[in-house]
PDB file of N, CA and C in Angstrom:
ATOM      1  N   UNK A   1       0.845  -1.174   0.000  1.00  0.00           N
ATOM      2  CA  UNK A   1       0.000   0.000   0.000  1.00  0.00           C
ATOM      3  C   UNK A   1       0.894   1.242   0.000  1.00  0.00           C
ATOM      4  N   UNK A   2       0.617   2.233  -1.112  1.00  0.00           N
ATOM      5  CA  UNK A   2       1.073   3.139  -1.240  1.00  0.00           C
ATOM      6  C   UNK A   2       1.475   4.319   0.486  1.00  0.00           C
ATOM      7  N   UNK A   3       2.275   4.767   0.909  1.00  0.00           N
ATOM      8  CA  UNK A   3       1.973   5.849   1.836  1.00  0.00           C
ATOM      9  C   UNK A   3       1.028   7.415   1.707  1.00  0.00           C
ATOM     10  N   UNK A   4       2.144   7.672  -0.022  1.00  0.00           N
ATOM     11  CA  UNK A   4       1.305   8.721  -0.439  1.00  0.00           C
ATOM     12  C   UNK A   4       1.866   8.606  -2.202  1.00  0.00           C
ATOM     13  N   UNK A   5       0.975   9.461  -2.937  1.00  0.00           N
ATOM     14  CA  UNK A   5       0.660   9.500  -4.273  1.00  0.00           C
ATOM     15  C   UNK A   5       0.869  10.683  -4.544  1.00  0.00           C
ATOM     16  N   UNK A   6       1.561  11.076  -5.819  1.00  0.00           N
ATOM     17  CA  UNK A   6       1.550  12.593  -6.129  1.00  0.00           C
ATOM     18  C   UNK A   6       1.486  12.029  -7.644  1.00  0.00           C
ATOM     19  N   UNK A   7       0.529  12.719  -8.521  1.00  0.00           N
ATOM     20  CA  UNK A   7       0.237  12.441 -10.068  1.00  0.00           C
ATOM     21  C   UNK A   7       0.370  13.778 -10.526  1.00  0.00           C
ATOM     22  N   UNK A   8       1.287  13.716 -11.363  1.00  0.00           N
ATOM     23  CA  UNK A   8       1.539  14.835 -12.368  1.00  0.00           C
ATOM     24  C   UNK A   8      -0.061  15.925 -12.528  1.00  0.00           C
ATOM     25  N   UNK A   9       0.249  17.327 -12.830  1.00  0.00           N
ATOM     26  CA  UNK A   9      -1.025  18.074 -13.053  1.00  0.00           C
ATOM     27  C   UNK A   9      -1.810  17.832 -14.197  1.00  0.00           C
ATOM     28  N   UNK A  10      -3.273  17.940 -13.623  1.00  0.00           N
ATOM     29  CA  UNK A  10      -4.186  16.784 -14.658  1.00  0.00           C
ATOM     30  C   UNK A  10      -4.421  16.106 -14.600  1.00  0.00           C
ATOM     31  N   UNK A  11      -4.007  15.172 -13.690  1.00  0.00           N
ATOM     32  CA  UNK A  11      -3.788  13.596 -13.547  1.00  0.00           C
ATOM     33  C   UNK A  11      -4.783  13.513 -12.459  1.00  0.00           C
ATOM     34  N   UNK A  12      -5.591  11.978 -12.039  1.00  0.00           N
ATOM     35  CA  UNK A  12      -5.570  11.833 -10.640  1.00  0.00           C
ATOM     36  C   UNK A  12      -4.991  10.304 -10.675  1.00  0.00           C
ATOM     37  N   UNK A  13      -5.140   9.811  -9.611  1.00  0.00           N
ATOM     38  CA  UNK A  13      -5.036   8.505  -9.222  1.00  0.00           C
ATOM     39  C   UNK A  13      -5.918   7.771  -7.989  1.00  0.00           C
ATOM     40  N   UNK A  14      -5.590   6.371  -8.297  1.00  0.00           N
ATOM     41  CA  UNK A  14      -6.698   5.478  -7.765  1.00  0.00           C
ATOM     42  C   UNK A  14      -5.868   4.398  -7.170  1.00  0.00           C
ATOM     43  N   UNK A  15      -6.116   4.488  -6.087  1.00  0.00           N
ATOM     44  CA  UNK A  15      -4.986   3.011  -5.100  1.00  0.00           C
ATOM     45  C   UNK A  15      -5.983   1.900  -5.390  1.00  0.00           C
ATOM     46  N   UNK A  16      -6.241   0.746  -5.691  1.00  0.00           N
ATOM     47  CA  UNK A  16      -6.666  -0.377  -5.763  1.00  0.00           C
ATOM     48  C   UNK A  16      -6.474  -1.539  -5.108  1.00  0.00           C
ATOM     49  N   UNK A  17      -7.184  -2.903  -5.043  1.00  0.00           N
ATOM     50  CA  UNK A  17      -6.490  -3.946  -4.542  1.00  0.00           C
ATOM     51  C   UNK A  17      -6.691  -4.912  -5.705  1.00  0.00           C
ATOM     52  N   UNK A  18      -5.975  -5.852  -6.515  1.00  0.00           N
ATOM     53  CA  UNK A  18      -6.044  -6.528  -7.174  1.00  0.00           C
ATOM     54  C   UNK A  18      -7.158  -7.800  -7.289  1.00  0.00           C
ATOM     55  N   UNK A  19      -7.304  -8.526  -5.753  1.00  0.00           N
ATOM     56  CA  UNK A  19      -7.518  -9.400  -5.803  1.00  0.00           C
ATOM     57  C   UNK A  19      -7.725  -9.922  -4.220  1.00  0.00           C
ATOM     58  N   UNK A  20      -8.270 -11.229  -3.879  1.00  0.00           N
ATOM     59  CA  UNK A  20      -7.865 -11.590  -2.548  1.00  0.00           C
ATOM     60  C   UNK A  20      -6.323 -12.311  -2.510  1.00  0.00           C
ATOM     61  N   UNK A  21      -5.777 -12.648  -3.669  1.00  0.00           N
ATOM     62  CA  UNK A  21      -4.173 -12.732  -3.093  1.00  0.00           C
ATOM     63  C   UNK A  21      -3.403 -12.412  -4.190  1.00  0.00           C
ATOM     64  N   UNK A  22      -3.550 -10.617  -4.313  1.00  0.00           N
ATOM     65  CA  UNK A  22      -2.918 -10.241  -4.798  1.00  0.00           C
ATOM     66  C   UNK A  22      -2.258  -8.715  -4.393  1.00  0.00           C
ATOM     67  N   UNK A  23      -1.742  -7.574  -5.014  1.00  0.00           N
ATOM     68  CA  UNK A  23      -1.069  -6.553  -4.074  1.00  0.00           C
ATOM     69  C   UNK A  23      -1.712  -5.430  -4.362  1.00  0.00           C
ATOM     70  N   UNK A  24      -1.392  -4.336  -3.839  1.00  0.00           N
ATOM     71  CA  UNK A  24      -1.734  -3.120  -4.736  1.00  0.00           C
ATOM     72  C   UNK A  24      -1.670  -2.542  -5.882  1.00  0.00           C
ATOM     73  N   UNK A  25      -2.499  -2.098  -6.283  1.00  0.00           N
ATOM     74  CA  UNK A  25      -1.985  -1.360  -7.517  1.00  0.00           C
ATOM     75  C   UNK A  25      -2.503   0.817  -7.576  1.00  0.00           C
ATOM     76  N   UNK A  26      -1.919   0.926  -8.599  1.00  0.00           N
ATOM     77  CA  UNK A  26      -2.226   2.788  -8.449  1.00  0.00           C
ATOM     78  C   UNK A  26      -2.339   3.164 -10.121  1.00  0.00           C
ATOM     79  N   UNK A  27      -3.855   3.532 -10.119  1.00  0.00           N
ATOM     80  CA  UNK A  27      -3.892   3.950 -11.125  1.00  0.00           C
ATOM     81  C   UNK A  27      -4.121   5.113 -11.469  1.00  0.00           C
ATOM     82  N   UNK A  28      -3.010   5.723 -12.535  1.00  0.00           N
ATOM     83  CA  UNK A  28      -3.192   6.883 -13.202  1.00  0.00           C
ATOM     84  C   UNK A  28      -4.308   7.484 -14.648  1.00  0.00           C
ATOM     85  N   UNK A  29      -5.050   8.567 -14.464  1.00  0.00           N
ATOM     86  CA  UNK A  29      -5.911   8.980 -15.536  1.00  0.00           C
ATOM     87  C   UNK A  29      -6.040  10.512 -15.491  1.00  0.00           C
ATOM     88  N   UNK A  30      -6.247  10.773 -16.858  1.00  0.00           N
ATOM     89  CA  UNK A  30      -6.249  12.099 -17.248  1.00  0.00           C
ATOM     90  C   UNK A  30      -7.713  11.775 -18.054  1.00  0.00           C
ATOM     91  N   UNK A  31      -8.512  12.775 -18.278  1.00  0.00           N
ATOM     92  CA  UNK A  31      -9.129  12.858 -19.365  1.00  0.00           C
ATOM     93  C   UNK A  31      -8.806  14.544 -19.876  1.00  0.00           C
ATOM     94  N   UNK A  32      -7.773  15.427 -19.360  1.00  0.00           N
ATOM     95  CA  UNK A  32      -7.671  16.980 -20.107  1.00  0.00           C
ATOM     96  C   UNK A  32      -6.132  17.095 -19.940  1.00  0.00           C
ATOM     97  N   UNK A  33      -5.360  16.157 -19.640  1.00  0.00           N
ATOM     98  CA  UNK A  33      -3.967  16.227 -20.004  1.00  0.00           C
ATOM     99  C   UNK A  33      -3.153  15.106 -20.483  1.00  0.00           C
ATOM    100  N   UNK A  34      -3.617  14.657 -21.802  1.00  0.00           N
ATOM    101  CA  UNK A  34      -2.929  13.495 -22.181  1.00  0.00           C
ATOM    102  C   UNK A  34      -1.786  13.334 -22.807  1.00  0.00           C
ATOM    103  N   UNK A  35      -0.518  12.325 -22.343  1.00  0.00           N
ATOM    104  CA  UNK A  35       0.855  12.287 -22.662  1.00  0.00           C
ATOM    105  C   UNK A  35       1.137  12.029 -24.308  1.00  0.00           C
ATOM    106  N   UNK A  36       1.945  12.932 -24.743  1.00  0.00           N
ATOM    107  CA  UNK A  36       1.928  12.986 -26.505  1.00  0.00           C
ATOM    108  C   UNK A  36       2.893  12.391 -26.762  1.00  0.00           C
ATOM    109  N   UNK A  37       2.969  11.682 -27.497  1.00  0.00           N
ATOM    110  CA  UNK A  37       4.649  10.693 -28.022  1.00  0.00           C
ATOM    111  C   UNK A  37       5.253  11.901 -27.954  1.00  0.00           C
ATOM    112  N   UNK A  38       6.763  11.103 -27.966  1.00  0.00           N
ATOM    113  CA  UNK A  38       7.926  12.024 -27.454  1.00  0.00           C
ATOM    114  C   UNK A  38       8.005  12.697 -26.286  1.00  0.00           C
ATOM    115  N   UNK A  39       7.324  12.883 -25.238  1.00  0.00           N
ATOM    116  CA  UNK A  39       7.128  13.502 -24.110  1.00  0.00           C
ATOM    117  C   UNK A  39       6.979  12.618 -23.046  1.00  0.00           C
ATOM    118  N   UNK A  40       7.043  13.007 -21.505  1.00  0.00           N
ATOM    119  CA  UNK A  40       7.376  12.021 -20.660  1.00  0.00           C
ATOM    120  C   UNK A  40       6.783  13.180 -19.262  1.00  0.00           C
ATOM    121  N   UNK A  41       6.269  12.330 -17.985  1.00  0.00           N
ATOM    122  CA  UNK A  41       5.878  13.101 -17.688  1.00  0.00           C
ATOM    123  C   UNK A  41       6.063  12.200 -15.601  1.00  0.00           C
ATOM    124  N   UNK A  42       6.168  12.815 -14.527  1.00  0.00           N
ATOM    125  CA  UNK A  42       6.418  12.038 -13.858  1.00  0.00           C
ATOM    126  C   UNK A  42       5.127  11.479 -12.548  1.00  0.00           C
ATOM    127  N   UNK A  43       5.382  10.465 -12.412  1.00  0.00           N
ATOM    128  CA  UNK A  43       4.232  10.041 -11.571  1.00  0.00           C
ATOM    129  C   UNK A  43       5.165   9.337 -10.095  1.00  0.00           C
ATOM    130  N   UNK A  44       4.543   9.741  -9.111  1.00  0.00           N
ATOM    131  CA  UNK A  44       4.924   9.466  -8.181  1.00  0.00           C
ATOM    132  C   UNK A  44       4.338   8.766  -6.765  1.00  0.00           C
ATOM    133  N   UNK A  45       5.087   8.218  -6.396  1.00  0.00           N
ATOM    134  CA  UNK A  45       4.314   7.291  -4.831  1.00  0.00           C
ATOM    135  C   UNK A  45       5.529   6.966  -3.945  1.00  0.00           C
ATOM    136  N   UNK A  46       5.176   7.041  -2.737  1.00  0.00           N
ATOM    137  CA  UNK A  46       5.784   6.632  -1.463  1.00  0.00           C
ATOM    138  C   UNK A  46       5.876   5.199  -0.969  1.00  0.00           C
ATOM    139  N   UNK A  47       6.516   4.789  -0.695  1.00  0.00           N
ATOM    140  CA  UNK A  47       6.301   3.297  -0.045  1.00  0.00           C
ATOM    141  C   UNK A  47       7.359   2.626   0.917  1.00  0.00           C
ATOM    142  N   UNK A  48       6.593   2.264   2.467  1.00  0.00           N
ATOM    143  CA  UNK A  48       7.434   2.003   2.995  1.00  0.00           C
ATOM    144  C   UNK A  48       8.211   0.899   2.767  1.00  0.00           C
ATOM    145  N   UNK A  49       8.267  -0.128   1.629  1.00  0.00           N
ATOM    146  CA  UNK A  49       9.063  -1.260   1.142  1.00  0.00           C
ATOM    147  C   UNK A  49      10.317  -0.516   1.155  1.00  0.00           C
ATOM    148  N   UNK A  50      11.083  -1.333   1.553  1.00  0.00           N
ATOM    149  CA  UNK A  50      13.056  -0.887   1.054  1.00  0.00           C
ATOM    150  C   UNK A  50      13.100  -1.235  -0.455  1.00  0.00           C
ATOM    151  N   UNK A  51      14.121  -0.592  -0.829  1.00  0.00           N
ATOM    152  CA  UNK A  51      14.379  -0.603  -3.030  1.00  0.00           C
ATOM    153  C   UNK A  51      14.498  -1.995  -3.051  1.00  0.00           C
ATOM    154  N   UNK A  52      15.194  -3.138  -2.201  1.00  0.00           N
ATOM    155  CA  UNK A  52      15.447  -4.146  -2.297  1.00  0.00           C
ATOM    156  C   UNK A  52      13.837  -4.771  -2.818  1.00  0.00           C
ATOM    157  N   UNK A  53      13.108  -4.762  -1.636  1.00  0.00           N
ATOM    158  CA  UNK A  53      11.584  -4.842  -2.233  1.00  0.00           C
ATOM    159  C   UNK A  53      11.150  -4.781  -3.586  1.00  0.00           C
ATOM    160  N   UNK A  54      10.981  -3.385  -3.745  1.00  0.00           N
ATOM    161  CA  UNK A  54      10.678  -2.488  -4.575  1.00  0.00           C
ATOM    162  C   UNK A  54      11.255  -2.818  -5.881  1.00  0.00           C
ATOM    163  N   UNK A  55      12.977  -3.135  -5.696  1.00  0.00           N
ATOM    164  CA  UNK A  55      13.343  -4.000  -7.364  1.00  0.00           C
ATOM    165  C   UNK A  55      13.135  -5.171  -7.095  1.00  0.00           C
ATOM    166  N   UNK A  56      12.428  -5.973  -6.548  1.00  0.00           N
ATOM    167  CA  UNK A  56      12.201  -7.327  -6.765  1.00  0.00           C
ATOM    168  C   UNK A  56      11.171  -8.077  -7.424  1.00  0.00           C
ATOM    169  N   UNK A  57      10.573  -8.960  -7.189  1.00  0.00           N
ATOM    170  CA  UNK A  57       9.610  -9.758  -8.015  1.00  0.00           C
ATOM    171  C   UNK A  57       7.962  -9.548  -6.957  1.00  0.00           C
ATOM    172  N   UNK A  58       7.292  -9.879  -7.468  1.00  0.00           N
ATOM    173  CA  UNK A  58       5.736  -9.723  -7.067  1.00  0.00           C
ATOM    174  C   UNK A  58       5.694 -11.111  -5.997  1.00  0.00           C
ATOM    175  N   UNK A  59       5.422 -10.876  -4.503  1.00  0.00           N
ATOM    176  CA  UNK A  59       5.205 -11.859  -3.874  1.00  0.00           C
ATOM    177  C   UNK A  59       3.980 -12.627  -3.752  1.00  0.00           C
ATOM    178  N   UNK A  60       2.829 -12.002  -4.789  1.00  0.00           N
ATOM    179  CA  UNK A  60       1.800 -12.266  -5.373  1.00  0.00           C
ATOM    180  C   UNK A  60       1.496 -13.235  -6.209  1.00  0.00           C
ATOM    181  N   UNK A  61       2.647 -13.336  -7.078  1.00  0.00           N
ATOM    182  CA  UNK A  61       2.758 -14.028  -8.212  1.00  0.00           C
ATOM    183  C   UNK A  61       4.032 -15.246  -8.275  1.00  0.00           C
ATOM    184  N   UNK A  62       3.547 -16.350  -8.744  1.00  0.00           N
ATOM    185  CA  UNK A  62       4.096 -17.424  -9.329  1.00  0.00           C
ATOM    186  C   UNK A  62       5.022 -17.291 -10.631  1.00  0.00           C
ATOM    187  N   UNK A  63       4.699 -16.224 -11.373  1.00  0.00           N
ATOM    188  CA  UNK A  63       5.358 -15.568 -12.709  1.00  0.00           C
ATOM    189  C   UNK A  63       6.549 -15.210 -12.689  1.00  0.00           C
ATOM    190  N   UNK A  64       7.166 -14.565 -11.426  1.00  0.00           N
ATOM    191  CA  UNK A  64       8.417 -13.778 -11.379  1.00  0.00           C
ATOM    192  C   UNK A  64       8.119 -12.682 -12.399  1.00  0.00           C
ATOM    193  N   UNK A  65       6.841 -11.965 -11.464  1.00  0.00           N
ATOM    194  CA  UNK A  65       6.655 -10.573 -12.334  1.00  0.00           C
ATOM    195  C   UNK A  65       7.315  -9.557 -11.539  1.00  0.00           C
ATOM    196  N   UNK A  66       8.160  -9.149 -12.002  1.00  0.00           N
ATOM    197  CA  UNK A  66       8.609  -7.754 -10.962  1.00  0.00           C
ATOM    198  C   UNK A  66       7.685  -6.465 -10.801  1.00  0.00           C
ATOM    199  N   UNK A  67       8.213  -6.571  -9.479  1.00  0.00           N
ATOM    200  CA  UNK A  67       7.455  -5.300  -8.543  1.00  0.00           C
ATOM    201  C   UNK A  67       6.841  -4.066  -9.352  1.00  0.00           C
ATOM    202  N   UNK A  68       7.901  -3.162 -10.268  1.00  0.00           N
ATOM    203  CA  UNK A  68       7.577  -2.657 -10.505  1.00  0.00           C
ATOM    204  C   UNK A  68       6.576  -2.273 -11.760  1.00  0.00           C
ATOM    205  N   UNK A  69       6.356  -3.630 -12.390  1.00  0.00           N
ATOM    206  CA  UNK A  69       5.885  -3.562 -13.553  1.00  0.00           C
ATOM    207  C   UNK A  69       4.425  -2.736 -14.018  1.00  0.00           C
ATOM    208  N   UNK A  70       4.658  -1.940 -15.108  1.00  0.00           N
ATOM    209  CA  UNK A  70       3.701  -1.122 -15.189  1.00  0.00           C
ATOM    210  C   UNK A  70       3.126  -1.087 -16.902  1.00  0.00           C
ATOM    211  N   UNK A  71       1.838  -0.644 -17.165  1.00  0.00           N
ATOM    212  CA  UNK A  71       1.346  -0.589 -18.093  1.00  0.00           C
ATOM    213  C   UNK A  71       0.856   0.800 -18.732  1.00  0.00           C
ATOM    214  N   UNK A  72       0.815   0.621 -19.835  1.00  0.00           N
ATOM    215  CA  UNK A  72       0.303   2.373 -20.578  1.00  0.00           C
ATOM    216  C   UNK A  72      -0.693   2.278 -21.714  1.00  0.00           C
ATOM    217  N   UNK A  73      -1.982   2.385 -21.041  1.00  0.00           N
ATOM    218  CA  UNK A  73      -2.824   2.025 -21.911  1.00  0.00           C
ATOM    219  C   UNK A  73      -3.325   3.073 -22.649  1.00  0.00           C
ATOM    220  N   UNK A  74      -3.737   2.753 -24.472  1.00  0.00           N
ATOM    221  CA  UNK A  74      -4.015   4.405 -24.875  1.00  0.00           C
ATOM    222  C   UNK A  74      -5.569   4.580 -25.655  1.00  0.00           C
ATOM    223  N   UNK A  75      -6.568   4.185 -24.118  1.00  0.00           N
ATOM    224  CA  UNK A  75      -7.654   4.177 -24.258  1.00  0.00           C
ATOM    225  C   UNK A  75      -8.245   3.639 -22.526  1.00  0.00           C
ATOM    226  N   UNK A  76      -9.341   2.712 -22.571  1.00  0.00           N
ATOM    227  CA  UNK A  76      -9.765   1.478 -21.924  1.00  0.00           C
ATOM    228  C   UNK A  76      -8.862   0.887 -20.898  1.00  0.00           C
ATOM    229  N   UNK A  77      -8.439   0.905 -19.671  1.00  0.00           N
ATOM    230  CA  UNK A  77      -7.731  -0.403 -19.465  1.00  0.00           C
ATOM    231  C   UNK A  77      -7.511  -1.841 -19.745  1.00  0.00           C
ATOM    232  N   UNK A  78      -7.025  -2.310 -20.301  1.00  0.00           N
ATOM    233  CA  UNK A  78      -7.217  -3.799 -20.566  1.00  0.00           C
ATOM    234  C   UNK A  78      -8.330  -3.974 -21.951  1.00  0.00           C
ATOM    235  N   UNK A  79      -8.569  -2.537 -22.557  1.00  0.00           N
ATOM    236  CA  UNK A  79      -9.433  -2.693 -23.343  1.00  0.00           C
ATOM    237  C   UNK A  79      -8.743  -2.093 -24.849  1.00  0.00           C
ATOM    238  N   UNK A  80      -7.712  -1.377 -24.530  1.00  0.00           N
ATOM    239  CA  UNK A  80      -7.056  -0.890 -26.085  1.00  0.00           C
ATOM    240  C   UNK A  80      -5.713  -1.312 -26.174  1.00  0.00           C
ATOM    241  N   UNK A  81      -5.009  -0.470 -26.816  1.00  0.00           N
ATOM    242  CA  UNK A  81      -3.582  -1.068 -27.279  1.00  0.00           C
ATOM    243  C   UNK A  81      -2.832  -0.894 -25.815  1.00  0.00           C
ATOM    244  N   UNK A  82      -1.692  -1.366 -25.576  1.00  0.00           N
ATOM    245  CA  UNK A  82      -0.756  -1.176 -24.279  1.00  0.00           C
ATOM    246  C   UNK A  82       0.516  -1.142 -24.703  1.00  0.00           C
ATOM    247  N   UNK A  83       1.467  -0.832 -23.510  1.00  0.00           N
ATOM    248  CA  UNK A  83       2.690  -0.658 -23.791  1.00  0.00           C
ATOM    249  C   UNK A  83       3.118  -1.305 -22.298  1.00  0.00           C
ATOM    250  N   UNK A  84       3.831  -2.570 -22.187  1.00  0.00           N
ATOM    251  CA  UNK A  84       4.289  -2.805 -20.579  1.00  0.00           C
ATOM    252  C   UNK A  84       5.692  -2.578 -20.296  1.00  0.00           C
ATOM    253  N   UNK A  85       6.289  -1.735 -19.210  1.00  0.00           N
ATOM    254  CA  UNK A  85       7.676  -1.718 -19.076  1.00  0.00           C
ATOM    255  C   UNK A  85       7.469  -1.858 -17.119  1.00  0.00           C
ATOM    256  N   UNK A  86       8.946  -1.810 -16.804  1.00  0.00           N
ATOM    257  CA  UNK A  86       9.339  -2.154 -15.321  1.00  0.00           C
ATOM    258  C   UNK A  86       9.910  -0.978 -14.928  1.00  0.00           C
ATOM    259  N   UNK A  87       9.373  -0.699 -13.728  1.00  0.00           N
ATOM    260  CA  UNK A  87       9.519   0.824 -13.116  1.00  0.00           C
ATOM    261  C   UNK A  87      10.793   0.381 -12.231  1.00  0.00           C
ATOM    262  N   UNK A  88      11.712   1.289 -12.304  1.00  0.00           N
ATOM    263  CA  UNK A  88      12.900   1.137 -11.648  1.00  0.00           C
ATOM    264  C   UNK A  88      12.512   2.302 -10.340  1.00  0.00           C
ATOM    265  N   UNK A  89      12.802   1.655  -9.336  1.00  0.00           N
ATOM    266  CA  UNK A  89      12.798   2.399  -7.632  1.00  0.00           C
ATOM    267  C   UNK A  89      13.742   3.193  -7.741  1.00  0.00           C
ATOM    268  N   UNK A  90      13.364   4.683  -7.521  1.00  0.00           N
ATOM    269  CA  UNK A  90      14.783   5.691  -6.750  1.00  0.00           C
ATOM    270  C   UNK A  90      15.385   5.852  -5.754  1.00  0.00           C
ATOM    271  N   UNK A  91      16.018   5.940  -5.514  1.00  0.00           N
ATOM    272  CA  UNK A  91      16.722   6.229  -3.904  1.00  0.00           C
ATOM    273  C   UNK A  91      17.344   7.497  -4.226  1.00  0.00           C
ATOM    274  N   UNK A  92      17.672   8.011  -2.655  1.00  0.00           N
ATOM    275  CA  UNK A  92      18.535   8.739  -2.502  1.00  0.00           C
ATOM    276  C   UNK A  92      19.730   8.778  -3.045  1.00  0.00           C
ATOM    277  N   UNK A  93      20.916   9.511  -3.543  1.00  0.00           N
ATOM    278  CA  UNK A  93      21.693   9.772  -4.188  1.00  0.00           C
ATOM    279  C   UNK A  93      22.873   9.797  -2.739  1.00  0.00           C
ATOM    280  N   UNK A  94      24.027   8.925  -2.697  1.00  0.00           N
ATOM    281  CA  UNK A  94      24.947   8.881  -1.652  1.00  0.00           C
ATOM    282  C   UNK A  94      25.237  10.227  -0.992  1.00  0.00           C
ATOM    283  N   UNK A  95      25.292  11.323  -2.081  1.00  0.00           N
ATOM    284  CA  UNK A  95      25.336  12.894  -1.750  1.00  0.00           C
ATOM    285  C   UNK A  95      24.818  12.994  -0.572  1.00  0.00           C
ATOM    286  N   UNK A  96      23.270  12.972  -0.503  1.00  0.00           N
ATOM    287  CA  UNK A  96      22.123  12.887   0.404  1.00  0.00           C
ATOM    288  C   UNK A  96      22.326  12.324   1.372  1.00  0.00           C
ATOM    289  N   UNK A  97      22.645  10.622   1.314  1.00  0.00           N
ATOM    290  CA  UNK A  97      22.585  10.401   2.933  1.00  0.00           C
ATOM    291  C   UNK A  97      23.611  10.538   3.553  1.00  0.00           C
ATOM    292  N   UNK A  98      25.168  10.804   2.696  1.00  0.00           N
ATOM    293  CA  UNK A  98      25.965  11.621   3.912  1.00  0.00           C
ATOM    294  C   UNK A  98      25.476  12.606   4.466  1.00  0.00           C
ATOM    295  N   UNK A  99      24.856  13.969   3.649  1.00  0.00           N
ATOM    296  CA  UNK A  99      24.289  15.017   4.464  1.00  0.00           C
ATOM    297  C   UNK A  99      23.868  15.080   5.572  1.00  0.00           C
ATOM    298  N   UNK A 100      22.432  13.398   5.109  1.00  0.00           N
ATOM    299  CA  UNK A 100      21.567  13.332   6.204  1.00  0.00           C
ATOM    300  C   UNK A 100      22.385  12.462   7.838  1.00  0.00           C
ATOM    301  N   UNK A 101      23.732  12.186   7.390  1.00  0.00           N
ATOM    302  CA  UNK A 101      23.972  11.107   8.335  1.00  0.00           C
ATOM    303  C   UNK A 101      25.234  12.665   9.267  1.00  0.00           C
ATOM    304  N   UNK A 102      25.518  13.346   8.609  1.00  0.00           N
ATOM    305  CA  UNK A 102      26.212  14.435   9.131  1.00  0.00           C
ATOM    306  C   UNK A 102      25.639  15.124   9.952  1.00  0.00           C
ATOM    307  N   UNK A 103      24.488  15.414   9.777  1.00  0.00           N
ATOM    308  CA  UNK A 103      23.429  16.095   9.807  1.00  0.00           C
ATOM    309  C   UNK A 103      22.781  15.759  11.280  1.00  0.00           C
ATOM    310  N   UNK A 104      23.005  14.784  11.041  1.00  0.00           N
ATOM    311  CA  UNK A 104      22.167  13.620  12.377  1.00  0.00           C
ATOM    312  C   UNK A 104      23.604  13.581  13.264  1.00  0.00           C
ATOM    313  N   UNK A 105      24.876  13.506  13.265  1.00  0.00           N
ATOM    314  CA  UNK A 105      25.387  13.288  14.010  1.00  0.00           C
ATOM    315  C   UNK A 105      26.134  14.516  14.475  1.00  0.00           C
ATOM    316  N   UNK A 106      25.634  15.599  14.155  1.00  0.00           N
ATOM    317  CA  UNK A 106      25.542  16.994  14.725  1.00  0.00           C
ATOM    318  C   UNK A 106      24.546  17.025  15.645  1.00  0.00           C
ATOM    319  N   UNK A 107      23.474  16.710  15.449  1.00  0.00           N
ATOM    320  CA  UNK A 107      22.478  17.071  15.989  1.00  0.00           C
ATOM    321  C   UNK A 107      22.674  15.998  17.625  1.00  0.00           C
ATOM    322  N   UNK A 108      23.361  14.711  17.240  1.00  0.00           N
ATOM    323  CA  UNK A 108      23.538  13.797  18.375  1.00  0.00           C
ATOM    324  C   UNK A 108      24.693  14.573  19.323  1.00  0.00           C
ATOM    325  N   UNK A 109      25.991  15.435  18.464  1.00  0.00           N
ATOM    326  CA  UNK A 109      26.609  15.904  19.553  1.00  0.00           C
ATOM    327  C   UNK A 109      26.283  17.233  20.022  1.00  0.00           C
ATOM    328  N   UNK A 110      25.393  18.225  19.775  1.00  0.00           N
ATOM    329  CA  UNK A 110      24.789  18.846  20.616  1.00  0.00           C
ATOM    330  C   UNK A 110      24.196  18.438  21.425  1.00  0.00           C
ATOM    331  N   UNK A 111      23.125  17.736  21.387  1.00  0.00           N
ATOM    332  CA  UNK A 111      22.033  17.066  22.681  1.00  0.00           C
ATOM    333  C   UNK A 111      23.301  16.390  23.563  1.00  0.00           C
ATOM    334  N   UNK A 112      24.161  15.472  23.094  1.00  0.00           N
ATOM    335  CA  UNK A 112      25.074  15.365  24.312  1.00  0.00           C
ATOM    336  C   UNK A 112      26.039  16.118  25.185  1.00  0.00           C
ATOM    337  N   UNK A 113      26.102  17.554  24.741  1.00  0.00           N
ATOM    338  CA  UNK A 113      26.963  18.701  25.128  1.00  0.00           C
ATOM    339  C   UNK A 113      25.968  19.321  25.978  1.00  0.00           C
ATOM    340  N   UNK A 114      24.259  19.062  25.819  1.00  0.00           N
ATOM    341  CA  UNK A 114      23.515  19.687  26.274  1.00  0.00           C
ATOM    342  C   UNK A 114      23.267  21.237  25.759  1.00  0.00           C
ATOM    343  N   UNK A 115      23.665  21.728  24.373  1.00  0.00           N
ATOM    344  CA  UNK A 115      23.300  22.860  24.174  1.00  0.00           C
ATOM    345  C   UNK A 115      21.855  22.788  23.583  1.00  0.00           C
TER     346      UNK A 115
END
């Protein structure tokens, strides 16, 4: 289950459940901002899974469908043409969690100095 959802402007989205043993899903729709070949546009969600998760396979499935696999339908769901590709998980950039780990261990030696 998603934490939180952010869909490009225009967009909304729809958290779903697949099935009784199956996972979530999040679906994206526009009907007044639709994506034009050549253009790309970003969709986003939170999730407390680790990337390890997140790049792995569907614990849903017998298939070895990976996690992230996603569809682009250009009509209907399941009802017009599609396009399927595998969503690769982002992480933080090493930049970042030194910051955040600097950051944090400033903050640990003040509280122990007591300022």
């Amino acid at each position: 289950m998603p934490l939180s959802v952010q869909p490009p402007a225009g967009w909304t989205d729809f958290i779903g459940v697949g099935g009784p043993n199956d996972g979530f899903y999040i679906e994206f729709g526009t009907t007044t901002a639709p994506l034009n070949p050549g253009n790309s546009l970003t969709f986003q969600f939170q999730s407390a899974d680790t990337p390890a998760v997140m790049a792995g396979y569907s614990p849903f499935s017998d298939a070895n469908i990976p996690v992230g696999t996603s569809f682009v339908f250009g009509g209907t769901p399941f009802g017009s043409a599609s396009q399927e590709f595998v969503v690769q998980p982002s992480v933080p950039e090493p930049s970042v969690l030194a910051l955040l780990l600097v950051s944090g261990l400033t903050l640990l030696r003040y509280r122990r100095q007591g300022v």
